[in-house]
PDB file of N, CA and C in Angstrom:
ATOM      1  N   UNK A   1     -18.026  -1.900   8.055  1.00  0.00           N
ATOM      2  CA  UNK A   1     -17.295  -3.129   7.840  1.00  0.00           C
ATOM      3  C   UNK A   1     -16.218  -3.324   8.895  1.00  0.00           C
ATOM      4  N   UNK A   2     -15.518  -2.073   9.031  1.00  0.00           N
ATOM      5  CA  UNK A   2     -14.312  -2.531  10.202  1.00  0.00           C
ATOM      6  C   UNK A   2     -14.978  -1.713  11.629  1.00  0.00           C
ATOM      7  N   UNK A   3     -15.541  -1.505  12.057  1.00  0.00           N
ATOM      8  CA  UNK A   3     -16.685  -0.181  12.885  1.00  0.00           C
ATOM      9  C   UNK A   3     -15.848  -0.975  14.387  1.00  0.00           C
ATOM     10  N   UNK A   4     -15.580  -2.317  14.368  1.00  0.00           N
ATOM     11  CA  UNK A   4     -15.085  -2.665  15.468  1.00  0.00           C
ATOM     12  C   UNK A   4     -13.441  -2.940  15.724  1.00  0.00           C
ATOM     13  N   UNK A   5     -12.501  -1.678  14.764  1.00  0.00           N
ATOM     14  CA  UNK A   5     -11.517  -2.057  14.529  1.00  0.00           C
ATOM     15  C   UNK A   5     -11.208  -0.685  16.067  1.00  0.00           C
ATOM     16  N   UNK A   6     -10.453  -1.250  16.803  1.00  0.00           N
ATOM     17  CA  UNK A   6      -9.476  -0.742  17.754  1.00  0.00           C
ATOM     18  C   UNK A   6      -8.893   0.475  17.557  1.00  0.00           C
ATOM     19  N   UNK A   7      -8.967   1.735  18.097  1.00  0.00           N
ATOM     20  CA  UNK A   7      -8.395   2.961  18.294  1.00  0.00           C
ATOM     21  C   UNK A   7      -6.559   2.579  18.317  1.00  0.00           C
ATOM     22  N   UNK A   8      -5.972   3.408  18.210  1.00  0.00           N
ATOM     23  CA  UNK A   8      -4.597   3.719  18.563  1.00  0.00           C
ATOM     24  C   UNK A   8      -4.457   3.263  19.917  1.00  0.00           C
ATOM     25  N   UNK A   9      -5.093   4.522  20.519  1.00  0.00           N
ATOM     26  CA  UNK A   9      -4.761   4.754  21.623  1.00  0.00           C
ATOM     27  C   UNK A   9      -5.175   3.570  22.744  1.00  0.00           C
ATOM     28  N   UNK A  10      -6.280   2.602  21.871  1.00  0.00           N
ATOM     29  CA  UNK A  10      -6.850   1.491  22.798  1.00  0.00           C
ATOM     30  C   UNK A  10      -5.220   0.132  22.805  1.00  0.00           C
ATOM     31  N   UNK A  11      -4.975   0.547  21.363  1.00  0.00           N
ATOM     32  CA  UNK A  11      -3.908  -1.047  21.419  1.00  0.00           C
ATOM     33  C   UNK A  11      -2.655  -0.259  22.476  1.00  0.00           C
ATOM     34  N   UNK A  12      -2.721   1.097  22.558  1.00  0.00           N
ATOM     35  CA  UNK A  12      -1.521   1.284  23.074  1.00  0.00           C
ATOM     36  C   UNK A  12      -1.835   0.621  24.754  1.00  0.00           C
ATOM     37  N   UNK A  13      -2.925   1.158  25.174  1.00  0.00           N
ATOM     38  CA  UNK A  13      -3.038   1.027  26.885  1.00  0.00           C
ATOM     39  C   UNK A  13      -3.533  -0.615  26.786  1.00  0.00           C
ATOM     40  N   UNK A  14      -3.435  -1.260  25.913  1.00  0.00           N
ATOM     41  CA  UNK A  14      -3.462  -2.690  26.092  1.00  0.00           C
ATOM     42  C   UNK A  14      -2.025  -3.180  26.144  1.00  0.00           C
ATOM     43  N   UNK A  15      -0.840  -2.311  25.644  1.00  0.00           N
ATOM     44  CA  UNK A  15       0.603  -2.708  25.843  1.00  0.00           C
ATOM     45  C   UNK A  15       1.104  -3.230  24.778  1.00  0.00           C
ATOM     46  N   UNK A  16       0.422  -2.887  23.484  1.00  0.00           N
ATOM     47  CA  UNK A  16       0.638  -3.457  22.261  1.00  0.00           C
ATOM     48  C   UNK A  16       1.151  -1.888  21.619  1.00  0.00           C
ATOM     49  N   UNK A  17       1.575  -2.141  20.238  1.00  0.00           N
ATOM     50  CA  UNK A  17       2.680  -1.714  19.489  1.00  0.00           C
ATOM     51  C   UNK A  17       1.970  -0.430  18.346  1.00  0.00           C
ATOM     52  N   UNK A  18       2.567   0.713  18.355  1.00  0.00           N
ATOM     53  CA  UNK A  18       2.371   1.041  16.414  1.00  0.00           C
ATOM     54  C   UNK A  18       2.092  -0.390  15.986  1.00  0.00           C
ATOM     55  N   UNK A  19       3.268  -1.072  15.839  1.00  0.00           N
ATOM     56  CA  UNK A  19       3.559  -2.054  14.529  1.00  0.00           C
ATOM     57  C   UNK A  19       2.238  -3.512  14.706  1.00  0.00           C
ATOM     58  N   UNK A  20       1.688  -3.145  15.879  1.00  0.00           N
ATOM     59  CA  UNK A  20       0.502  -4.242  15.887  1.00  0.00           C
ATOM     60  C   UNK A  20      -0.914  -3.785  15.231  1.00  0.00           C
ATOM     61  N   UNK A  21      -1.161  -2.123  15.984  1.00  0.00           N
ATOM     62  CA  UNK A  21      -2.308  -1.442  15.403  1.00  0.00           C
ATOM     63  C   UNK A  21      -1.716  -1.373  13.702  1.00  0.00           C
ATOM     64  N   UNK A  22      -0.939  -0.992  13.175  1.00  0.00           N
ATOM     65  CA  UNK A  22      -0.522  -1.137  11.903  1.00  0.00           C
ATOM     66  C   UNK A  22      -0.752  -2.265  11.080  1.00  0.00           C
ATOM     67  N   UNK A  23      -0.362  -3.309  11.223  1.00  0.00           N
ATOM     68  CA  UNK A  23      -0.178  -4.603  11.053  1.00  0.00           C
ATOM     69  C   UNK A  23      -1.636  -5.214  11.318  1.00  0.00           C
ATOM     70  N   UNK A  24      -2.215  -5.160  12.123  1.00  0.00           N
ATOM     71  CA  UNK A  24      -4.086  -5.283  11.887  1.00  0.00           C
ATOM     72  C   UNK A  24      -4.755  -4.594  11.248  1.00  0.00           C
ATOM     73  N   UNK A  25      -4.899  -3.548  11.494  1.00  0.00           N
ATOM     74  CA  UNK A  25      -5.589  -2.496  10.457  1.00  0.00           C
ATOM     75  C   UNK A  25      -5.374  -3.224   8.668  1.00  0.00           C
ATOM     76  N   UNK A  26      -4.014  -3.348   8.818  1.00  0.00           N
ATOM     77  CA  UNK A  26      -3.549  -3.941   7.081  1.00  0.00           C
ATOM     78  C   UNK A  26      -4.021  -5.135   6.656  1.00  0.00           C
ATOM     79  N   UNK A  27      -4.160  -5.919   8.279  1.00  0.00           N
ATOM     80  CA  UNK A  27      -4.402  -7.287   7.418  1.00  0.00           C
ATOM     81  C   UNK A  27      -6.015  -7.375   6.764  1.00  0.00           C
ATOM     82  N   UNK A  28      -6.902  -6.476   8.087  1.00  0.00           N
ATOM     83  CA  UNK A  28      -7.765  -6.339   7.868  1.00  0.00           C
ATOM     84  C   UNK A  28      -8.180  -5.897   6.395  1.00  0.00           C
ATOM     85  N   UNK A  29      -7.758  -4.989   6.030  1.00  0.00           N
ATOM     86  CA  UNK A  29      -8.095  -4.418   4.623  1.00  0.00           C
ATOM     87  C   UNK A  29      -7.651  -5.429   3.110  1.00  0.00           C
ATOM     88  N   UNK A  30      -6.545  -6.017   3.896  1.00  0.00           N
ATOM     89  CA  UNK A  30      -5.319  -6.988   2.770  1.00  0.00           C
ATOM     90  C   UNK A  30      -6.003  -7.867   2.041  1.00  0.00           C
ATOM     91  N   UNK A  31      -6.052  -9.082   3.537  1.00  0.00           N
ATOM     92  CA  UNK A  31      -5.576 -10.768   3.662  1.00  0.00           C
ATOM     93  C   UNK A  31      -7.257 -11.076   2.798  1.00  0.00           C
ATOM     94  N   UNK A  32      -6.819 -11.939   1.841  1.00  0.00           N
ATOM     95  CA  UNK A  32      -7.874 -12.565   1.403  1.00  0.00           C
ATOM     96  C   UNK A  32      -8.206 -11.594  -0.057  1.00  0.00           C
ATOM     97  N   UNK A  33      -7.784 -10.697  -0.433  1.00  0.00           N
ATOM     98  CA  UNK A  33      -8.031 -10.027  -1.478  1.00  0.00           C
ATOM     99  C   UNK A  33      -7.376 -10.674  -2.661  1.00  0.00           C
ATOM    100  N   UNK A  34      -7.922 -10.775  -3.625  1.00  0.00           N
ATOM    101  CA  UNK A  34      -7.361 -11.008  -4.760  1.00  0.00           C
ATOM    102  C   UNK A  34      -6.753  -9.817  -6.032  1.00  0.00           C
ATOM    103  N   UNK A  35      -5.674  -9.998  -6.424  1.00  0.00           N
ATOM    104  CA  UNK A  35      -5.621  -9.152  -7.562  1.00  0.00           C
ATOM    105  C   UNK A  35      -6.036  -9.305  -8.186  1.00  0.00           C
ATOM    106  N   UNK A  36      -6.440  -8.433  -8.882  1.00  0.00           N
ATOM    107  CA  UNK A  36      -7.306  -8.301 -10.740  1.00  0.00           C
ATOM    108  C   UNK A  36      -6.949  -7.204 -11.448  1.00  0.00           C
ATOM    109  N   UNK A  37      -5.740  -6.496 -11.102  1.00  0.00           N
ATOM    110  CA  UNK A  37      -5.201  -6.192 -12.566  1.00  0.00           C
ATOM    111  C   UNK A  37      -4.020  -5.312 -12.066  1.00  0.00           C
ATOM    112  N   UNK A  38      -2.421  -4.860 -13.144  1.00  0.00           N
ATOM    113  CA  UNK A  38      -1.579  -4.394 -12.217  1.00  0.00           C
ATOM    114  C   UNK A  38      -0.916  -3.686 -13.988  1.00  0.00           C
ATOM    115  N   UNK A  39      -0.701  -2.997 -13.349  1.00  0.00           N
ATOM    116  CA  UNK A  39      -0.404  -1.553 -13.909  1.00  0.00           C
ATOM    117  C   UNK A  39       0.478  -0.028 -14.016  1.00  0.00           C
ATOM    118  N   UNK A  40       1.177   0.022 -14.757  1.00  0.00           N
ATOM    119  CA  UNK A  40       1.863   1.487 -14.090  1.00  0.00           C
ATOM    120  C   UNK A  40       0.738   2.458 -14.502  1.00  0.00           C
ATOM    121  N   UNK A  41       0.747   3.585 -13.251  1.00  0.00           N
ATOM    122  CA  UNK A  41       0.546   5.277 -12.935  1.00  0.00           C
ATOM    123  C   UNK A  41       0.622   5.450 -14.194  1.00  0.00           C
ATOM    124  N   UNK A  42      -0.303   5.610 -14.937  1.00  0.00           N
ATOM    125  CA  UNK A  42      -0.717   6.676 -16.008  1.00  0.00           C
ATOM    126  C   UNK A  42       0.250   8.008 -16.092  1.00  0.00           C
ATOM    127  N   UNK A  43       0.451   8.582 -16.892  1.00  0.00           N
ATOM    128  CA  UNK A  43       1.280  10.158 -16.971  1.00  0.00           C
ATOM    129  C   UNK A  43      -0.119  11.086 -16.019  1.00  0.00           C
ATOM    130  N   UNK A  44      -1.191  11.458 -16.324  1.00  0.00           N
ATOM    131  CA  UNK A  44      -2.341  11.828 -15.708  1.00  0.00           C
ATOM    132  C   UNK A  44      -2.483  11.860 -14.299  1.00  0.00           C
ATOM    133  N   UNK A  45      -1.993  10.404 -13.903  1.00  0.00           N
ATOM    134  CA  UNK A  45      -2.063  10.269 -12.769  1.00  0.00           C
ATOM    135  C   UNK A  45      -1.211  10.503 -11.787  1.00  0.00           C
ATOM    136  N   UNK A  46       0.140  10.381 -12.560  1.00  0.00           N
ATOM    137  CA  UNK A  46       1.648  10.797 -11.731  1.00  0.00           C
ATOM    138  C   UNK A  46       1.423  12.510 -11.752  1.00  0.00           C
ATOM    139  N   UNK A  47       0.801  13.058 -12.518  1.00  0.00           N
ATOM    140  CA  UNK A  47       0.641  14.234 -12.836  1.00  0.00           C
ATOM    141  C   UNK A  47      -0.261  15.153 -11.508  1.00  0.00           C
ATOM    142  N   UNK A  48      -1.293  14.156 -11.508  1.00  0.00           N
ATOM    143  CA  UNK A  48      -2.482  14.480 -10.632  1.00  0.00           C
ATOM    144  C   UNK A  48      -1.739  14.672  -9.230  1.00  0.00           C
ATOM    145  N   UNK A  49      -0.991  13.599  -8.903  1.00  0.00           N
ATOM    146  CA  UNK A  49       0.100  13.211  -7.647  1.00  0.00           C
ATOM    147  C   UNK A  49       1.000  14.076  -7.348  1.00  0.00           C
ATOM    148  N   UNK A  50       1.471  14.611  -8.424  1.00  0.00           N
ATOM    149  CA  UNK A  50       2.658  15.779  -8.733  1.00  0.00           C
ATOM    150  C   UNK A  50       4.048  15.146  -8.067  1.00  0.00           C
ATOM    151  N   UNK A  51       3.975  14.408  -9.201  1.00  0.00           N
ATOM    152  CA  UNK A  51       5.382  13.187  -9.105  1.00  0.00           C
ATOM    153  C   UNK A  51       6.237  13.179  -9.853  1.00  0.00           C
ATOM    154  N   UNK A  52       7.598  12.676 -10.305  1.00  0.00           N
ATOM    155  CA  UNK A  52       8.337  12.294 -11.358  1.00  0.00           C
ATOM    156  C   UNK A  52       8.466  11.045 -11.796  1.00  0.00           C
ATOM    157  N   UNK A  53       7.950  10.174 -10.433  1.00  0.00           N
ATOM    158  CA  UNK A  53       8.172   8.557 -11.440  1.00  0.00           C
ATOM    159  C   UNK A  53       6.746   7.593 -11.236  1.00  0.00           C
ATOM    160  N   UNK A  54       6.598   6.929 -12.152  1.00  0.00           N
ATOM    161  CA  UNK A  54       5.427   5.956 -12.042  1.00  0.00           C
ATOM    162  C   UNK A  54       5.957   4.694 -11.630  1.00  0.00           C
ATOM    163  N   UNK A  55       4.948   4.106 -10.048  1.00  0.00           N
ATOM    164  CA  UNK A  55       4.851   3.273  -9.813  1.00  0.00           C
ATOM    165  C   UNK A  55       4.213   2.304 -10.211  1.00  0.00           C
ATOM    166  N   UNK A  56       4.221   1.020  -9.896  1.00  0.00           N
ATOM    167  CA  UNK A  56       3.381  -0.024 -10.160  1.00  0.00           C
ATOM    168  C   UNK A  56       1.923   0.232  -9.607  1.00  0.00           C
ATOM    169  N   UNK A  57       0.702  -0.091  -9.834  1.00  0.00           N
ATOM    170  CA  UNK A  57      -0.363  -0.211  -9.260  1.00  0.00           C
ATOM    171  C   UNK A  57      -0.898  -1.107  -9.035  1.00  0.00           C
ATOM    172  N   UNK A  58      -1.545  -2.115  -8.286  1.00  0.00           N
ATOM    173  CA  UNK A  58      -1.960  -3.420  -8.096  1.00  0.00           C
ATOM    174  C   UNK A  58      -4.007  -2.993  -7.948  1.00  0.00           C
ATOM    175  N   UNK A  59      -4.434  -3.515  -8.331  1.00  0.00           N
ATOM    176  CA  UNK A  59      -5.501  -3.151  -8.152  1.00  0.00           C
ATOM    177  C   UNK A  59      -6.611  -4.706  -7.631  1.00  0.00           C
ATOM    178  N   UNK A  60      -7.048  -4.729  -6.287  1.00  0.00           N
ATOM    179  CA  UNK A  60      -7.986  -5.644  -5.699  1.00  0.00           C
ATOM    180  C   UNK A  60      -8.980  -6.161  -5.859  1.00  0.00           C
ATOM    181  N   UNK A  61      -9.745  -7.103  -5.538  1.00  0.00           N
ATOM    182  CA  UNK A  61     -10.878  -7.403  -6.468  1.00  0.00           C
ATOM    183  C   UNK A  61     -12.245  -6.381  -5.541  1.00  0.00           C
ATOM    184  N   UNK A  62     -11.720  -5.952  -4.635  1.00  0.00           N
ATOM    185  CA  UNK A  62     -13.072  -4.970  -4.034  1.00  0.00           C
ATOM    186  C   UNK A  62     -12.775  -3.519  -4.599  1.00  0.00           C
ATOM    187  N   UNK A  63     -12.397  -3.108  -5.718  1.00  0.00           N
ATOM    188  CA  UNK A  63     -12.019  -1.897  -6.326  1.00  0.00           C
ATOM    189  C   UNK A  63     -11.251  -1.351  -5.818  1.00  0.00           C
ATOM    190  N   UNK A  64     -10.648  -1.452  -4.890  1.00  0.00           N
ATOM    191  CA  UNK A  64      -8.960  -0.120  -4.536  1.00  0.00           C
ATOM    192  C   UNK A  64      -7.973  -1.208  -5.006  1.00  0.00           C
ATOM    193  N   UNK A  65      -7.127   0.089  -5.322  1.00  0.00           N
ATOM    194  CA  UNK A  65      -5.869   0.090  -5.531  1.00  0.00           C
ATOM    195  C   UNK A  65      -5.011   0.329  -4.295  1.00  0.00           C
ATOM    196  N   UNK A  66      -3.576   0.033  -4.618  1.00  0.00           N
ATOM    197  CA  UNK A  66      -2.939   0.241  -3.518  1.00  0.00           C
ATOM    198  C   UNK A  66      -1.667   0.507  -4.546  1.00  0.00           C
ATOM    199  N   UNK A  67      -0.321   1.037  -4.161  1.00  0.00           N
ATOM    200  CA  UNK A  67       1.153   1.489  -5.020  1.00  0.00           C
ATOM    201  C   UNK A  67       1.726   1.850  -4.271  1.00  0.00           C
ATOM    202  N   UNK A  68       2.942   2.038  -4.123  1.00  0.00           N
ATOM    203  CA  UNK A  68       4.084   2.128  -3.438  1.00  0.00           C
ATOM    204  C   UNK A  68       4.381   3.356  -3.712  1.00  0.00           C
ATOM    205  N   UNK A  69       4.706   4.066  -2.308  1.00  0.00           N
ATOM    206  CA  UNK A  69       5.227   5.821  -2.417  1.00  0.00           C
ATOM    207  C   UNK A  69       6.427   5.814  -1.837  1.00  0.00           C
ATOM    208  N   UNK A  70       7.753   6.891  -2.346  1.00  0.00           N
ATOM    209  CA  UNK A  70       8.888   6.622  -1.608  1.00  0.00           C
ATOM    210  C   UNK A  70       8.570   7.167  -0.237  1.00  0.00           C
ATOM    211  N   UNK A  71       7.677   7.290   0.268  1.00  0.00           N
ATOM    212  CA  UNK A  71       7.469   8.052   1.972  1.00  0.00           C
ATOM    213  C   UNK A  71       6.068   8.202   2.501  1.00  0.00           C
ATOM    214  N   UNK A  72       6.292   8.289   3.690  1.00  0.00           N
ATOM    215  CA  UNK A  72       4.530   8.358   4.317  1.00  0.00           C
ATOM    216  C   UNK A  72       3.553   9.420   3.172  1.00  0.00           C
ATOM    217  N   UNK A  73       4.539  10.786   3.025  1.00  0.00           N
ATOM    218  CA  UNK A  73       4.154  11.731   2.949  1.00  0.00           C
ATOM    219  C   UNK A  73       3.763  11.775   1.115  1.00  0.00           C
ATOM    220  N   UNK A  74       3.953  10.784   1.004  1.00  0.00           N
ATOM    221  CA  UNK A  74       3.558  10.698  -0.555  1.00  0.00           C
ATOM    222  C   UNK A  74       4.506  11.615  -1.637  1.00  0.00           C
ATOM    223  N   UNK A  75       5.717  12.229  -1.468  1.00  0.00           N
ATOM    224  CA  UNK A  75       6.175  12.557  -1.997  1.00  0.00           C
ATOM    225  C   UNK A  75       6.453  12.198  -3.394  1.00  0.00           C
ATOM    226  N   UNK A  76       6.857  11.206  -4.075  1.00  0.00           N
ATOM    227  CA  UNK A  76       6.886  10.353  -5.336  1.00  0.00           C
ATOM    228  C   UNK A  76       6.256   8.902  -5.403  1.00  0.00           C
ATOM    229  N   UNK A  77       6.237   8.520  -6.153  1.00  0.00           N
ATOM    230  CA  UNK A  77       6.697   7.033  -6.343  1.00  0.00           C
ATOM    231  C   UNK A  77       7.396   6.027  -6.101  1.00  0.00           C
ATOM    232  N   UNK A  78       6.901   5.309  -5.489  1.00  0.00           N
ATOM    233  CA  UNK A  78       8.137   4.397  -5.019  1.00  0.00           C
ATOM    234  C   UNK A  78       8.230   3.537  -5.577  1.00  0.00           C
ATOM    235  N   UNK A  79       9.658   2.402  -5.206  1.00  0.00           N
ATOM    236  CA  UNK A  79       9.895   0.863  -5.815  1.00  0.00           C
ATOM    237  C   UNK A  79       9.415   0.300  -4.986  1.00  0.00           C
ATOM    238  N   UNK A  80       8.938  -0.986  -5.535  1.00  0.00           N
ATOM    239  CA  UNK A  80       8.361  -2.120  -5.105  1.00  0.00           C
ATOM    240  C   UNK A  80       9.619  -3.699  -5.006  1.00  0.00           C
ATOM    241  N   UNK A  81       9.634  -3.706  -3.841  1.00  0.00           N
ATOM    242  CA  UNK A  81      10.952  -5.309  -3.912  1.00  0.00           C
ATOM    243  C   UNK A  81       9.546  -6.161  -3.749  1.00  0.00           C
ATOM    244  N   UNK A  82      10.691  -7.503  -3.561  1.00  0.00           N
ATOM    245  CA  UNK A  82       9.739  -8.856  -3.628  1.00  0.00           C
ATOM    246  C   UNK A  82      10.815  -9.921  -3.836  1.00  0.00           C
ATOM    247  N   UNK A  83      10.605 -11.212  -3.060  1.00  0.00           N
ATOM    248  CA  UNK A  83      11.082 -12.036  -2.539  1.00  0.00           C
ATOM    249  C   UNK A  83      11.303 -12.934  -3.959  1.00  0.00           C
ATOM    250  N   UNK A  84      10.915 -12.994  -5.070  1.00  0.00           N
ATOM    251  CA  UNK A  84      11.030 -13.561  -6.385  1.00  0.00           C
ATOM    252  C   UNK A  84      12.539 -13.462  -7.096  1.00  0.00           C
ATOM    253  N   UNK A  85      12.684 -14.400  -7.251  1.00  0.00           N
ATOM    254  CA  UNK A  85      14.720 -14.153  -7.613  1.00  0.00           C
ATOM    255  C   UNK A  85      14.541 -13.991  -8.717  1.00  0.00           C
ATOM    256  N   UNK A  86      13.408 -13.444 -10.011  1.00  0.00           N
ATOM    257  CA  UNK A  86      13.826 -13.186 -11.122  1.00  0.00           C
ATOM    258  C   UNK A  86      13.006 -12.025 -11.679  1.00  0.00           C
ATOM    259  N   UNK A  87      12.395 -11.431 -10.316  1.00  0.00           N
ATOM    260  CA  UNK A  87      11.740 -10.035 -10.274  1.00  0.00           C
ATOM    261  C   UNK A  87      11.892  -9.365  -8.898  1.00  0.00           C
ATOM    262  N   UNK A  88      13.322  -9.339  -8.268  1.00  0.00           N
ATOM    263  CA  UNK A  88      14.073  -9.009  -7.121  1.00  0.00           C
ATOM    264  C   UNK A  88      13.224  -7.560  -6.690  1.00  0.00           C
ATOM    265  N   UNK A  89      12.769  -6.167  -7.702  1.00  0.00           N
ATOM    266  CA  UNK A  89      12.497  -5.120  -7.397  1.00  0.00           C
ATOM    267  C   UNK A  89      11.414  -4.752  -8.642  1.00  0.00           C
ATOM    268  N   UNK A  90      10.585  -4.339  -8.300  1.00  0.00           N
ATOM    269  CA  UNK A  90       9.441  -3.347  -9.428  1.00  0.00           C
ATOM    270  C   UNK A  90       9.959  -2.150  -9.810  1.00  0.00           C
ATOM    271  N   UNK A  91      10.420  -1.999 -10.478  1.00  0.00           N
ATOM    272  CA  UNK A  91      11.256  -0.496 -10.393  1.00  0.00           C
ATOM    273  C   UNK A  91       9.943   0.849 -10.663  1.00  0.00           C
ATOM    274  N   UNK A  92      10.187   2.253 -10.300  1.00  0.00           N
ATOM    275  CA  UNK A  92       8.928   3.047 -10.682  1.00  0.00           C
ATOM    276  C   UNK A  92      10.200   3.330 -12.359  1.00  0.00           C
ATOM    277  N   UNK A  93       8.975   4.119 -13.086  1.00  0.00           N
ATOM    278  CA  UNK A  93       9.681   3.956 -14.641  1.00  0.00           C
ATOM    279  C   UNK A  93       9.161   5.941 -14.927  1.00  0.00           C
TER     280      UNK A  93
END
């Protein structure tokens, strides 16, 4: 499906960015997806993760999920913000 998505190392010697190879790669996977269902991390699953807090889960209409981690490295759970003035942050619970 993405077989013609650009190496690292190709956007770099084109003079383009991390934040471009990043930022394509995402949209690629993103833009056009619909949600279909949203959810907190199960105990099981924060468990499985070896976490202390449950995040939100958003789940796509092509079956993945995606959730917010406080770090690359997946350490916990993270919060979720958002531009909505009467749901400012998703908090993990």
């Amino acid at each position: 499906m993405f077989s013609n998505m650009k190496t690292m190392q190709q956007y770099l010697k084109e003079g383009k960015t991390y934040r471009d190879y990043w930022t394509d790669k995402t949209k690629k996977h993103l833009v056009g997806k619909k949600i279909v269902a949203v959810e907190y991390m199960s105990d099981s699953e924060i468990e499985e993760h070896m976490w202390h807090s449950a995040p939100i889960a958003i789940q796509l209409d092509d079956g993945h999920w995606i959730y917010p981690s406080m770090d690359d490295e997946g350490n916990d759970g993270g919060a979720m913000f958002t531009t909505y003035g009467k749901l400012p942050c998703i908090p993990v619970i």
